[in-house]
Protein backbone atom coordinates (compact mmCIF):
# COMPACT_ATOMS: atom_id res chain seq x y z
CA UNK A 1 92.93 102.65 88.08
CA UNK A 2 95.36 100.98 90.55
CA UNK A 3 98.75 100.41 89.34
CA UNK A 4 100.03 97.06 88.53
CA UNK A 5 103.11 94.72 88.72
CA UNK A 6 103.21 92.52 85.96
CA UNK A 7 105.45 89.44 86.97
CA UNK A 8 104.25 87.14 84.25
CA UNK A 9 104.32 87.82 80.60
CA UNK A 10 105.77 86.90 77.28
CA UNK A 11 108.22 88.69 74.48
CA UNK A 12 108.42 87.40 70.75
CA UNK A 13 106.17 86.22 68.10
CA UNK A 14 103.48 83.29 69.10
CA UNK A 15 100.37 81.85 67.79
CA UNK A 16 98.00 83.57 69.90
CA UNK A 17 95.67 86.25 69.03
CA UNK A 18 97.23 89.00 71.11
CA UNK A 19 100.20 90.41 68.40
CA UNK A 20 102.55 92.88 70.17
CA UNK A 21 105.46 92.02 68.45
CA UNK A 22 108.22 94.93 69.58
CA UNK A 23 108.55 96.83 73.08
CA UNK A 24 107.16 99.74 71.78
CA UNK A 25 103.80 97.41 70.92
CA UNK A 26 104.17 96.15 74.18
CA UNK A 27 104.43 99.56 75.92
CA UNK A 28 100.92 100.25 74.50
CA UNK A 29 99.50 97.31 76.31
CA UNK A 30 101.92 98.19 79.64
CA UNK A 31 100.20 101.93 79.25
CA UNK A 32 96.50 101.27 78.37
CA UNK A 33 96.31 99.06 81.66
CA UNK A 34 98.25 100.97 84.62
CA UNK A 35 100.90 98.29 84.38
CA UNK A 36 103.61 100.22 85.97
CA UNK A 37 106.37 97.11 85.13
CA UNK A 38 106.13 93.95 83.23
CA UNK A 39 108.57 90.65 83.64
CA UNK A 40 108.89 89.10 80.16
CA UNK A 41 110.50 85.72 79.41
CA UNK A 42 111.10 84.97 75.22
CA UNK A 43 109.09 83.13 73.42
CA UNK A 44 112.10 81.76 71.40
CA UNK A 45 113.96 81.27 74.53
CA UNK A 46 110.80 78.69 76.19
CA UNK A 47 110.46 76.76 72.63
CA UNK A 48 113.65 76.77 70.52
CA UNK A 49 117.06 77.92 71.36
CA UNK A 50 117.72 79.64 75.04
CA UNK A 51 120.61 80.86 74.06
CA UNK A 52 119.23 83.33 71.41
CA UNK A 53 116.44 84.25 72.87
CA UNK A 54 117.74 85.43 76.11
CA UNK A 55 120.25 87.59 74.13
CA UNK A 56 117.49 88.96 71.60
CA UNK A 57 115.21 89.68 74.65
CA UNK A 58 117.79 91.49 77.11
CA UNK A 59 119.11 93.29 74.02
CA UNK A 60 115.80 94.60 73.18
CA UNK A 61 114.13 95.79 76.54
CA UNK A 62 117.61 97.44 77.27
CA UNK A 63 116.54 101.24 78.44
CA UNK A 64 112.94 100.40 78.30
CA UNK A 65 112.21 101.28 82.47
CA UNK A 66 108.71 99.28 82.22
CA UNK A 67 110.58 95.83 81.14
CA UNK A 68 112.21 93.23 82.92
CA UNK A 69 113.27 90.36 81.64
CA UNK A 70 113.51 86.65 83.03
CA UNK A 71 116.29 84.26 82.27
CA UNK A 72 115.08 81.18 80.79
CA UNK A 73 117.01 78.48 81.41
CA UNK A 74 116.47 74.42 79.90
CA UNK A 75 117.33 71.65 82.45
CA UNK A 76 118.84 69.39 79.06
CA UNK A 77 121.32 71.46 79.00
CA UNK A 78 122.70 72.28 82.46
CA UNK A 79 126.08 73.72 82.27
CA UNK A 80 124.85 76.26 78.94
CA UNK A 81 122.13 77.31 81.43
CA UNK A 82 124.31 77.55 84.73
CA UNK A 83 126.45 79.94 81.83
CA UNK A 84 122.99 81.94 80.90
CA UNK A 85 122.59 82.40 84.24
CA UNK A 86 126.16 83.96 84.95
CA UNK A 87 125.27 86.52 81.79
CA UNK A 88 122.53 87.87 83.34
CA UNK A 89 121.30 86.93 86.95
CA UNK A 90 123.32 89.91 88.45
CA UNK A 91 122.17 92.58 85.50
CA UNK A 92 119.28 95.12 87.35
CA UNK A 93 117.09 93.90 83.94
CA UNK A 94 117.04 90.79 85.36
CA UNK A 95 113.81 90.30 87.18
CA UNK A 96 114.83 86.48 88.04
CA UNK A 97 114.86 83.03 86.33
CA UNK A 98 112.04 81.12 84.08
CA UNK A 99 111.44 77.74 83.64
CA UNK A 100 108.92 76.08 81.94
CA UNK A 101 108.36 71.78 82.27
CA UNK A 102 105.66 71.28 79.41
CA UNK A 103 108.61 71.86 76.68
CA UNK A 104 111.87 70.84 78.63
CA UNK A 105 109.66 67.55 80.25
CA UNK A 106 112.25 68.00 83.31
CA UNK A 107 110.21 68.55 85.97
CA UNK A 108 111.50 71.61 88.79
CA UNK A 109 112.42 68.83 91.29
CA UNK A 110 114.12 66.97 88.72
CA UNK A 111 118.14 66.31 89.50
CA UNK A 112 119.15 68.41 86.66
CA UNK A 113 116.42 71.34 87.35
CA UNK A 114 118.11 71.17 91.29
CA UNK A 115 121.37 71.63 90.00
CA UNK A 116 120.33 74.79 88.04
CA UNK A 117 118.27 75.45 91.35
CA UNK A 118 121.24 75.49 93.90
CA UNK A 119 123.50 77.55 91.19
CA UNK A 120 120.73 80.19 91.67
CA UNK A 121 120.90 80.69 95.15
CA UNK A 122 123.69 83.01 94.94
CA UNK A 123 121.79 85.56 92.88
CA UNK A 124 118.88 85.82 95.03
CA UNK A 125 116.20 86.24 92.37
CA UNK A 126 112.78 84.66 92.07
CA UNK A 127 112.01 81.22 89.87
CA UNK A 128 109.29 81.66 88.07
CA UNK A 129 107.67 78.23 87.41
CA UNK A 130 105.41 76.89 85.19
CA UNK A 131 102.39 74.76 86.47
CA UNK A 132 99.59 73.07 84.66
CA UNK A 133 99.13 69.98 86.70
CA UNK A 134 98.74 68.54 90.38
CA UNK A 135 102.15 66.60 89.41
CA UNK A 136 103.97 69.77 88.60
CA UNK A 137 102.40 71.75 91.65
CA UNK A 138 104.01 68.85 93.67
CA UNK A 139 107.35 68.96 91.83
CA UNK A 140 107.28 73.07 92.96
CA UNK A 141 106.22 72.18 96.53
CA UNK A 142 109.09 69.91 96.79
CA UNK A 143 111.53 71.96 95.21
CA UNK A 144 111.15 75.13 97.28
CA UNK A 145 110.77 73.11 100.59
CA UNK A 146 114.47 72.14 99.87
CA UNK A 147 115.65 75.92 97.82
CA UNK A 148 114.15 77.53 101.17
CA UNK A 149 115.86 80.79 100.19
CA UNK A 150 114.87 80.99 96.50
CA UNK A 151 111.65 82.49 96.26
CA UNK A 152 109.54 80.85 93.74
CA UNK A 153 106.34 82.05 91.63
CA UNK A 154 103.73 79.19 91.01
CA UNK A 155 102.68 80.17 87.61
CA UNK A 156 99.00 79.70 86.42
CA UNK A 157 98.60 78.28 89.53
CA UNK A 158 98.30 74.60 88.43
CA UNK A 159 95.97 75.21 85.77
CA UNK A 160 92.79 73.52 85.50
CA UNK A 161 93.47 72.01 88.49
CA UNK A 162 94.12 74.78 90.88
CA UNK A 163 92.67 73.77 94.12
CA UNK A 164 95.56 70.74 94.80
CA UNK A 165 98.14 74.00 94.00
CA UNK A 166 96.65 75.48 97.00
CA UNK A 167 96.85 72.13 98.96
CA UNK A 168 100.60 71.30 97.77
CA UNK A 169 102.17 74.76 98.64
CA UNK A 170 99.57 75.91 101.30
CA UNK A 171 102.40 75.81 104.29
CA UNK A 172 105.38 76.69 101.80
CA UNK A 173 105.90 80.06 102.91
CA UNK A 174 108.36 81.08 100.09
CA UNK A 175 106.04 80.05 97.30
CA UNK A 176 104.09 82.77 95.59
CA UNK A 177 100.45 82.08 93.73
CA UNK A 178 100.26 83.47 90.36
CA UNK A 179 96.79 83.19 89.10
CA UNK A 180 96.89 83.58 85.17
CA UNK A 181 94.72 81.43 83.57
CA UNK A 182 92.60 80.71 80.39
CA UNK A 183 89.60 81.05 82.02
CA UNK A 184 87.83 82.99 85.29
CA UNK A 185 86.41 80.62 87.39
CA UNK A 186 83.94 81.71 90.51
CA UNK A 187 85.80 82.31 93.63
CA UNK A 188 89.35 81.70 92.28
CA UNK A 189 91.44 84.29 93.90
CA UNK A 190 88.89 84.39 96.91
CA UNK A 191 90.49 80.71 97.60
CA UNK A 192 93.88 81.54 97.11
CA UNK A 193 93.61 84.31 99.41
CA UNK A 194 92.10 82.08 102.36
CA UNK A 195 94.44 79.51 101.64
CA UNK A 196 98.27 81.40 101.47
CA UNK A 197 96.92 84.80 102.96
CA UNK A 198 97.02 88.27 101.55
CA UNK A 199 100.89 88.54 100.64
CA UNK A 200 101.48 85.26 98.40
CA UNK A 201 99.03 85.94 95.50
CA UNK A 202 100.51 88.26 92.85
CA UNK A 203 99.56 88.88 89.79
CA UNK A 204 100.23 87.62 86.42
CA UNK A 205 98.87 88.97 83.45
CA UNK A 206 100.23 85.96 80.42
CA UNK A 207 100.59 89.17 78.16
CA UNK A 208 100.71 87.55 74.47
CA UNK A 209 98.94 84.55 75.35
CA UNK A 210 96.01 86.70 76.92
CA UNK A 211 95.00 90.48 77.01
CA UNK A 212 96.12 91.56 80.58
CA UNK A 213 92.17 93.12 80.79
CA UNK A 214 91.64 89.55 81.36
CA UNK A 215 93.33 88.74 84.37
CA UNK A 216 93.12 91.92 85.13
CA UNK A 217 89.33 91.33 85.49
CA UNK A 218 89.64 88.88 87.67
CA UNK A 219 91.03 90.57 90.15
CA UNK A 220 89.44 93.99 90.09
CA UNK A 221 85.65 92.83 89.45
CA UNK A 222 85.93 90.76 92.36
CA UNK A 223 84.17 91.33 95.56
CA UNK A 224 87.54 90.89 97.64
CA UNK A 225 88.25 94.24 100.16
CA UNK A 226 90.26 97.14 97.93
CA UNK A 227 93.18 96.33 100.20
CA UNK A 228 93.81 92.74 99.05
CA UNK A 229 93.20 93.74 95.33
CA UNK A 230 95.96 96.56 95.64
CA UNK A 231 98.16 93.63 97.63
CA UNK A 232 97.68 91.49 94.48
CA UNK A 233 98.06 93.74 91.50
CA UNK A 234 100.93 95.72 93.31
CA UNK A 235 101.85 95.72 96.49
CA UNK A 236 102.58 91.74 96.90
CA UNK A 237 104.87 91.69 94.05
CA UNK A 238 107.08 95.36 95.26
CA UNK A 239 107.26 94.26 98.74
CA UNK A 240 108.69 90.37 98.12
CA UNK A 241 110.20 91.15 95.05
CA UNK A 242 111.80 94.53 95.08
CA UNK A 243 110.14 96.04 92.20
């Protein structure tokens, strides 16, 4: 089994079918599948209070080597997540920052999103954005033509509607294709590939929302060469990230 790089995927308790509600339930999926590291954001952090959930997350995947946490921040509140961002940004368990438009309704080229944006810079970390939508592929396109240095991580890569994802960041070199989705459809990563290359898809398993076999599936029952599989369940994600 190749190893894996897992730089999308969930901590807390949710309504989805997938229960792992502790690291050490976690570790079982992060074991069973090769994944050699996992990058979790907190459930309670994306839907109710940022604040706590950062703190409850960090806390628990202290000392845990296969977890890495993401800062979630909420554009409503800009100066409490400019402050979030000072807490943990420069910690090593800090894999980067998380941000999620379908529950803040600020899109990630919104005025308060860019201020949290340019208060990033300084810590050099990837942005992790969620994308469900040819709007909020556009919103990421725009945003990381003007945050040239951040790196940022087009999660689910727009959804449903992932073909204008590949049109809206196809020449924005510092944007990164995450493919997680709730369903495989035919040629899906083959299209990513010929539109960004080998070295912008990574992958993304949505651990609590789905199984990572899923995703997982995706990738390795494919007919793509063995070298762009290993690029997008590993390599990709060590070499632009660090990990």
């Amino acid at each position: 089994m190749m190893p894996i790089l897992d730089i999308h995927a969930h901590y807390g308790v949710w309504q989805f079918p997938t229960q792992a509600r502790n690291v050490d339930a976690l570790d079982t999926y992060l074991q069973r599948f090769g994944i050699e590291k996992a990058c979790f954001s907190s459930v309670e952090a994306l839907t109710c209070n940022f604040v706590s959930g950062n703190a409850r997350l960090f806390k628990d995947i202290e000392g845990h080597d296969r977890f890495l946490g993401y800062c979630t921040v909420n554009p409503n509140y800009v100066d409490e997540s400019i402050a979030e961002m000072k807490k943990y940004m420069s910690k090593s368990r800090c894999f980067g920052l998380k941000v999620h438009s379908g529950y803040s309704q600020r899109p990630v080229n919104s005025a308060p999103m860019r201020e949290i944006l340019n208060a990033s810079r300084r810590y050099g970390k990837p942005v992790l954005a969620h994308t469900w939508s040819p709007t909020d592929c556009a919103a990421i396109a725009e945003a990381a033509a003007e945050f040239a240095t951040l790196k940022f991580i087009m999660g689910h890569m727009g959804g449903n509607d992932w073909r204008p994802a590949l049109e809206a960041v196809e020449e924005i070199l510092n944007v990164f294709l995450d493919p997680c989705c709730s369903y495989a459809e035919r040629d899906k990563i083959r299209e990513a590939l010929d539109a960004v290359g080998p070295k912008r898809v990574v992958f993304g398993s949505d651990l609590m929302l789905l199984n990572p076999a899923f995703v997982a599936g995706m990738v390795v029952g494919s007919d793509l060469p063995e070298r762009d599989k290993e690029r997008i369940l590993y390599t990709n994600a060590k070499e632009a990230f660090g990990l």
